[in-house]
Protein backbone atom coordinates (compact mmCIF):
# COMPACT_ATOMS: atom_id res chain seq x y z
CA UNK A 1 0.00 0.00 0.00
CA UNK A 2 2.92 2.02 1.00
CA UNK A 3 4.14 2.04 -2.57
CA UNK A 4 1.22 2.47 -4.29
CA UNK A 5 -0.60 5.19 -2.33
CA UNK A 6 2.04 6.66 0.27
CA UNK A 7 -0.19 9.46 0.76
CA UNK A 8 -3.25 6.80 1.50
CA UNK A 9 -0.77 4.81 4.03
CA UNK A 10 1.16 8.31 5.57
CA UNK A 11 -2.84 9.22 6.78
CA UNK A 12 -3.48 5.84 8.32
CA UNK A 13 -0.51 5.97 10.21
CA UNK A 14 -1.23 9.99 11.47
CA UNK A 15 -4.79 8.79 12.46
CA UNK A 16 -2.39 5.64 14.61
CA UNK A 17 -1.03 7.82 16.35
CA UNK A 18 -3.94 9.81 17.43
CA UNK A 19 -3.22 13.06 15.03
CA UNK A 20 -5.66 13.59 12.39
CA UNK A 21 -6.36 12.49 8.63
CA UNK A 22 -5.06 16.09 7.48
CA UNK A 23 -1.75 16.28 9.32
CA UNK A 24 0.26 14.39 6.82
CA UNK A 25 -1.09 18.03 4.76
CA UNK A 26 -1.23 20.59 6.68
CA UNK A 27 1.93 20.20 8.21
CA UNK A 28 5.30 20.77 6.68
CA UNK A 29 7.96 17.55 7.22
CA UNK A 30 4.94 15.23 8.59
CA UNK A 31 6.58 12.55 8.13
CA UNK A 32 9.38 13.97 10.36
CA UNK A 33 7.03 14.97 13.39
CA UNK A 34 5.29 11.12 12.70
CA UNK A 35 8.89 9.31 12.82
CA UNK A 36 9.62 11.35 16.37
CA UNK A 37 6.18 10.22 17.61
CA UNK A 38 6.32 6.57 16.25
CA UNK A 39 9.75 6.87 18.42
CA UNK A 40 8.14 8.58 21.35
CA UNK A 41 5.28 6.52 22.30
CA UNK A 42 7.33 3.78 22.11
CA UNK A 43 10.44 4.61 23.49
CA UNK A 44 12.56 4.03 20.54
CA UNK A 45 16.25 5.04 20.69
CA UNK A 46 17.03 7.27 17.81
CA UNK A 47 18.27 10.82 17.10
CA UNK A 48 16.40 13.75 14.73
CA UNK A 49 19.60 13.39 12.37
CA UNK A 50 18.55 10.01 11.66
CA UNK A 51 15.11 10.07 11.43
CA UNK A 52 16.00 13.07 8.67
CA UNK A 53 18.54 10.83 7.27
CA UNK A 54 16.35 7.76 7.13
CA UNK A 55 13.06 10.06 5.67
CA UNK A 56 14.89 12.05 2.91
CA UNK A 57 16.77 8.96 1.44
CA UNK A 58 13.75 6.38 1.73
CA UNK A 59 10.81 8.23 2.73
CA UNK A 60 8.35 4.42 2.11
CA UNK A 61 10.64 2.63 3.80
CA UNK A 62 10.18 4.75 6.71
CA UNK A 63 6.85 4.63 6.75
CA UNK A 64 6.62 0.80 6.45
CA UNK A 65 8.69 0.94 9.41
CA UNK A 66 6.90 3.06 11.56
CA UNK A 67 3.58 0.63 10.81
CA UNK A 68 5.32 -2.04 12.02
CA UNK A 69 6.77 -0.70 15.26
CA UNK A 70 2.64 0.83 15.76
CA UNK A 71 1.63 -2.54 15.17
CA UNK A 72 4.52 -4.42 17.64
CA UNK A 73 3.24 -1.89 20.32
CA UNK A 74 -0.25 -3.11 19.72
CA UNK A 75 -1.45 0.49 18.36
């Protein structure tokens, strides 16, 4: 889905996370703020260098990743 319709699967994962359908639009570098989040609520080690590192380079694959970890924290 990620593939396909990023925009489709970047919504479902704001509205995961408890932020709304529109954030992935209305805010600049969503998927920035979502990756900090995804890392937040589940106490993920990490820096903000990586998560920009990680987003500008594979943007999908960051995305698939942050399902997953939603998913192994039973969100």
């Amino acid at each position: 889905m990620t593939i396909w319709c990023s925009g489709a699967s970047t919504c479902a994962l704001s509205i995961r996370v408890g932020d709304g359908f529109c954030m992935p639009f209305c805010v600049p570098d969503a998927l920035l703020a979502l990756r900090v989040r995804v890392r937040g609520l589940g106490d993920v080690k990490g820096t903000i260098c990586n998560d920009c590192l990680v987003i500008s380079f594979c943007g999908p694959c960051a995305v698939c990743q942050m399902q997953r970890e939603l998913y192994a924290m039973g969100l």
